[in-house]
N, C-alpha and C. Protein backbone atom coordinates (compact mmCIF):
# COMPACT_ATOMS: atom_id res chain seq x y z
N UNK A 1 31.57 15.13 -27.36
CA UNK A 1 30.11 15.19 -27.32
C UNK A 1 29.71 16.25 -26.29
N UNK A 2 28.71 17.36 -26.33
CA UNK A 2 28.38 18.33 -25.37
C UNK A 2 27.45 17.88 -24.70
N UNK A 3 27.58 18.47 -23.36
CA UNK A 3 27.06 17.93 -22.17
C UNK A 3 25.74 18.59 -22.79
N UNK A 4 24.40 17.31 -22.05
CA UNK A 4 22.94 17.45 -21.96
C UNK A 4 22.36 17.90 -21.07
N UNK A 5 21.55 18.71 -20.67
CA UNK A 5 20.48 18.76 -19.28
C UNK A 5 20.16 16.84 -19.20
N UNK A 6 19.75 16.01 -20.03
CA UNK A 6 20.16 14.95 -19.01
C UNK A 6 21.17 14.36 -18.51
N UNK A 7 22.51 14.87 -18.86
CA UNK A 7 23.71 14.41 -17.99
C UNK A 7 23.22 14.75 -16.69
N UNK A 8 23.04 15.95 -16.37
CA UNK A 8 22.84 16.50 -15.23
C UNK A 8 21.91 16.34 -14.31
N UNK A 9 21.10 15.27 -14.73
CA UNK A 9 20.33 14.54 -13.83
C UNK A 9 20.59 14.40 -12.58
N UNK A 10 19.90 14.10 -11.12
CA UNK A 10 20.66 13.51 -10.52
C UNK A 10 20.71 11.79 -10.94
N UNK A 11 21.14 11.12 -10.50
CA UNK A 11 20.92 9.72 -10.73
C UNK A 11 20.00 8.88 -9.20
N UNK A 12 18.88 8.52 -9.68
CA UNK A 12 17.80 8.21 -8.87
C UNK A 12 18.36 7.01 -8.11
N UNK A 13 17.99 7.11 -6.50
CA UNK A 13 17.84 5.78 -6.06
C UNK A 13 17.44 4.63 -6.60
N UNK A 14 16.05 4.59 -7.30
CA UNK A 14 15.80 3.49 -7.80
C UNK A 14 15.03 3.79 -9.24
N UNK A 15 14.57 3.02 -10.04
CA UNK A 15 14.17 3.64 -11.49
C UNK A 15 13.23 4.85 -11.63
N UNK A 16 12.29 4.27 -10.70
CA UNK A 16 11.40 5.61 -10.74
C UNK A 16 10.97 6.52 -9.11
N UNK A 17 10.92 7.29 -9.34
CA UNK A 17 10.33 8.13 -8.16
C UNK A 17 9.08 8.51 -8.02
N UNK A 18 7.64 7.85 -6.74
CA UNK A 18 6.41 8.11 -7.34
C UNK A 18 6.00 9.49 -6.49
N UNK A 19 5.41 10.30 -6.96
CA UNK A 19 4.95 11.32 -6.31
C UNK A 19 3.03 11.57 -6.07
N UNK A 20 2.52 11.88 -5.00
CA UNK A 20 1.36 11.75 -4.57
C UNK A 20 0.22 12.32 -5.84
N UNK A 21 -0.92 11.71 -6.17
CA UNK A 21 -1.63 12.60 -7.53
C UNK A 21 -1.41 14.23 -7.74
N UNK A 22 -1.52 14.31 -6.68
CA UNK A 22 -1.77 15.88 -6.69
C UNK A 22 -0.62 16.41 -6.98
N UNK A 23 0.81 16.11 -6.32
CA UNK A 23 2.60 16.32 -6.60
C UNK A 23 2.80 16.22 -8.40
N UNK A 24 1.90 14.67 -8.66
CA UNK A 24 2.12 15.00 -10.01
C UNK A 24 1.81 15.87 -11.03
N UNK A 25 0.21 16.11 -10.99
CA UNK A 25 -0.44 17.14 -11.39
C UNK A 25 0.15 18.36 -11.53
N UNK A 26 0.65 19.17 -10.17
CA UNK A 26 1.13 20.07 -10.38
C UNK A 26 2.53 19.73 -10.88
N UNK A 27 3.72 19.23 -10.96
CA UNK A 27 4.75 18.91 -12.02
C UNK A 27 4.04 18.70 -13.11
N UNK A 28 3.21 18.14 -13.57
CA UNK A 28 3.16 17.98 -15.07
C UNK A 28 2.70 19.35 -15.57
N UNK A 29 1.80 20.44 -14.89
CA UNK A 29 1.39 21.43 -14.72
C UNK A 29 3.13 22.68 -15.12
N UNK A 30 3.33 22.06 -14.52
CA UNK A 30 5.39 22.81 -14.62
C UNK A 30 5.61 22.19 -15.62
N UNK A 31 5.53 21.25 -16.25
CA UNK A 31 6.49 20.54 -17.62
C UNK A 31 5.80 20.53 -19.23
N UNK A 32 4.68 21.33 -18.34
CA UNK A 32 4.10 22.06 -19.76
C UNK A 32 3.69 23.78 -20.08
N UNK A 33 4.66 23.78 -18.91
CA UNK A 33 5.21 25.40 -19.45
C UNK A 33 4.39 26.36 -18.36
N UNK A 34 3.64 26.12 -17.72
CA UNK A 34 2.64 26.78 -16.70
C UNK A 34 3.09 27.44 -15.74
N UNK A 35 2.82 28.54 -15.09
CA UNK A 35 3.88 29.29 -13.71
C UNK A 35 2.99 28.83 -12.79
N UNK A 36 3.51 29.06 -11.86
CA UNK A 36 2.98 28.75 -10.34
C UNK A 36 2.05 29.13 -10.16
N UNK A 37 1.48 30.87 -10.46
CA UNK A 37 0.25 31.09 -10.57
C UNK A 37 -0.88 30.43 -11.34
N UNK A 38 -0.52 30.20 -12.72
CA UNK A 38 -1.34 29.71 -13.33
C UNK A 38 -1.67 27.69 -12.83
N UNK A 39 -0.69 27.15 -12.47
CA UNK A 39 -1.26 25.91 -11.78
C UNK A 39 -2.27 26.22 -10.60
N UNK A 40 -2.15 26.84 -9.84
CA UNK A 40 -3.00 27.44 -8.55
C UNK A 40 -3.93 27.42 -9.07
N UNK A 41 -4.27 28.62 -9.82
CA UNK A 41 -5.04 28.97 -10.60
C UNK A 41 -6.19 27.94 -11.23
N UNK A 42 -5.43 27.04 -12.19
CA UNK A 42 -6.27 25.79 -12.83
C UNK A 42 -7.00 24.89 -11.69
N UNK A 43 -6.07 24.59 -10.63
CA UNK A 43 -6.59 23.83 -9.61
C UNK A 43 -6.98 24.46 -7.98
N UNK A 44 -7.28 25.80 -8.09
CA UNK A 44 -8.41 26.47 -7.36
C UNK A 44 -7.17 26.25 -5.81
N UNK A 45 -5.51 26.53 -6.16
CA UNK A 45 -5.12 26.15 -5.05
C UNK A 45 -4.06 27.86 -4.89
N UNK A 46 -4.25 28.02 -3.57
CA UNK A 46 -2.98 29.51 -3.28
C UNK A 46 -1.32 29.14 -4.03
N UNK A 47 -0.78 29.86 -4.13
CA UNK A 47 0.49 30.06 -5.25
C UNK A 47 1.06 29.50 -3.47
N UNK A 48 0.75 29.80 -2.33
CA UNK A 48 1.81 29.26 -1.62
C UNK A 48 1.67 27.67 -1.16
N UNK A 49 0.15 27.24 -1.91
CA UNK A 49 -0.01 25.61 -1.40
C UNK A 49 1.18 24.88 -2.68
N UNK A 50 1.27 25.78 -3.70
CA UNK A 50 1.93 25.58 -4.67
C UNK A 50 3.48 25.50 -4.34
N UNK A 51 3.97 26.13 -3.59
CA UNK A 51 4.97 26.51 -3.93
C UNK A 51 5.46 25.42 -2.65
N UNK A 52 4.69 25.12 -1.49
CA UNK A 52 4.43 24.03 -0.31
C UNK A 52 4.93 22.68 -1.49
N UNK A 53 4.23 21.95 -2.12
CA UNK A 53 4.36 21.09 -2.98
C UNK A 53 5.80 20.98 -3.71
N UNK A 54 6.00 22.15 -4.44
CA UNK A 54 6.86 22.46 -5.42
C UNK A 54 7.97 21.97 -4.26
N UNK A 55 8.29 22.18 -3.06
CA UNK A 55 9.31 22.05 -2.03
C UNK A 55 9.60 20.35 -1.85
N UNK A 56 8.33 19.88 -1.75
CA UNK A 56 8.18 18.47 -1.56
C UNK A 56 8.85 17.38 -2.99
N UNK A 57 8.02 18.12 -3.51
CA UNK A 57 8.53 17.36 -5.55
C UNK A 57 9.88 17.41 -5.18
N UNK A 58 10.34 18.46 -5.02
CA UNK A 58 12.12 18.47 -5.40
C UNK A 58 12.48 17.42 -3.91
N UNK A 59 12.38 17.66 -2.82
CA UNK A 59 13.03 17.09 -2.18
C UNK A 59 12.96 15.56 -2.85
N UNK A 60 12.06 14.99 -2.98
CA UNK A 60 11.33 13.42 -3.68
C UNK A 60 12.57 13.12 -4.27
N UNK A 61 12.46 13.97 -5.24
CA UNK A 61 13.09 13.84 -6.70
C UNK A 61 14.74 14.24 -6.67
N UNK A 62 14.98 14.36 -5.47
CA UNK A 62 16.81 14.92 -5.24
C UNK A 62 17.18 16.33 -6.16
N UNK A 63 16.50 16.51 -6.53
CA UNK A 63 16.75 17.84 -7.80
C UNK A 63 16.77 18.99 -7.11
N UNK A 64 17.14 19.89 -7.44
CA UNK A 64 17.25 21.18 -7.01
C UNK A 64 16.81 22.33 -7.65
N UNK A 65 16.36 22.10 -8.79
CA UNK A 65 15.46 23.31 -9.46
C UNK A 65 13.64 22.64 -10.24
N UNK A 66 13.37 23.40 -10.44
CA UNK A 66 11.92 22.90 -10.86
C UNK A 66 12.49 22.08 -12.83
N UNK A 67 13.10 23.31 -13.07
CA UNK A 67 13.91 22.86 -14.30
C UNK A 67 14.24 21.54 -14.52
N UNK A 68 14.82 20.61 -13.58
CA UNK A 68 15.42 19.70 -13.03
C UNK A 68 14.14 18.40 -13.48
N UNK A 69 13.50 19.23 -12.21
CA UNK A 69 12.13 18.33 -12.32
C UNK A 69 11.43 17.49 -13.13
N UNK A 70 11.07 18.52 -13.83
CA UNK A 70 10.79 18.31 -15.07
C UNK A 70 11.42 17.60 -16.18
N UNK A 71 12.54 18.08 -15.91
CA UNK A 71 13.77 16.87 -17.21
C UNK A 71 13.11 15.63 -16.75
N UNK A 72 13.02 15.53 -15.60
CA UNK A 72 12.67 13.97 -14.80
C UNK A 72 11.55 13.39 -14.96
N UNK A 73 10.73 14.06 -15.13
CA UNK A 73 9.47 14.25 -15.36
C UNK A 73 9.43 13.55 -16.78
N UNK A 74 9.98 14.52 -17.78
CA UNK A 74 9.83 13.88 -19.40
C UNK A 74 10.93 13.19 -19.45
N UNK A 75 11.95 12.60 -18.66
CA UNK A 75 12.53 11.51 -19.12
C UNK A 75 11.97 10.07 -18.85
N UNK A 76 10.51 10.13 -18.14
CA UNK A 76 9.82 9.10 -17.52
C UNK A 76 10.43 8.63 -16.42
N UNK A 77 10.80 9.54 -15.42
CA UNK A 77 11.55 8.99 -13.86
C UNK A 77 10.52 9.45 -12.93
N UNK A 78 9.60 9.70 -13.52
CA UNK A 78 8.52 9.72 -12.14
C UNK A 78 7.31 9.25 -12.33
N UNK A 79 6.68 8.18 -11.57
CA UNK A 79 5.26 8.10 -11.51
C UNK A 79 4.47 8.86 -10.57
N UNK A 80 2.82 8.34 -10.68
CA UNK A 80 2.06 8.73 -10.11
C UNK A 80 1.59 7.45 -8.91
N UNK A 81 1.84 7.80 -7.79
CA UNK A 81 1.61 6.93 -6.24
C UNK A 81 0.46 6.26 -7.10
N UNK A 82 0.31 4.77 -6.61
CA UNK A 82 -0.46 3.80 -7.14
C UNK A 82 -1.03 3.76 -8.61
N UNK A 83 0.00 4.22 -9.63
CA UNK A 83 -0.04 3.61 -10.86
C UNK A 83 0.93 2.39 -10.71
């Protein structure tokens, strides 16, 4: 059987990982194809408050690429803080 981008997950501390509204926003902003500029952009924020965040998501999320993220993202391993 060939290996998946979700093999390569990391495997989460616990089921889900929640990230702050705004952390999510901009990941879901990334997991629907959007660049850094253009999230800024939509939400009136500098590519480096972006890229500030983008640092935070991954650390959260143990992942190491935005790529990553996102798998995590649409495999349903992340919520949104107080859902």
């Amino acid at each position: 059987m060939p290996l998946t981008e979700m093999d390569l997950l990391p495997i989460p501390s616990k089921e889900t990982t929640a990230l702050t509204p705004r952390q999510f926003q901009i990941l879901d902003g990334f997991a629907k194809g959007h660049t850094t500029e253009g999230v800024a952009n939509a939400l009136g924020l500098s590519t480096e408050t972006i890229r500030t965040h983008v640092k935070r998501i991954l650390a959260k999320l143990d992942a190491t690429t935005r790529a990553q993220a996102c798998a995590m993202f649409g495999a349903g391993l992340v919520e949104r803080e107080g859902d």
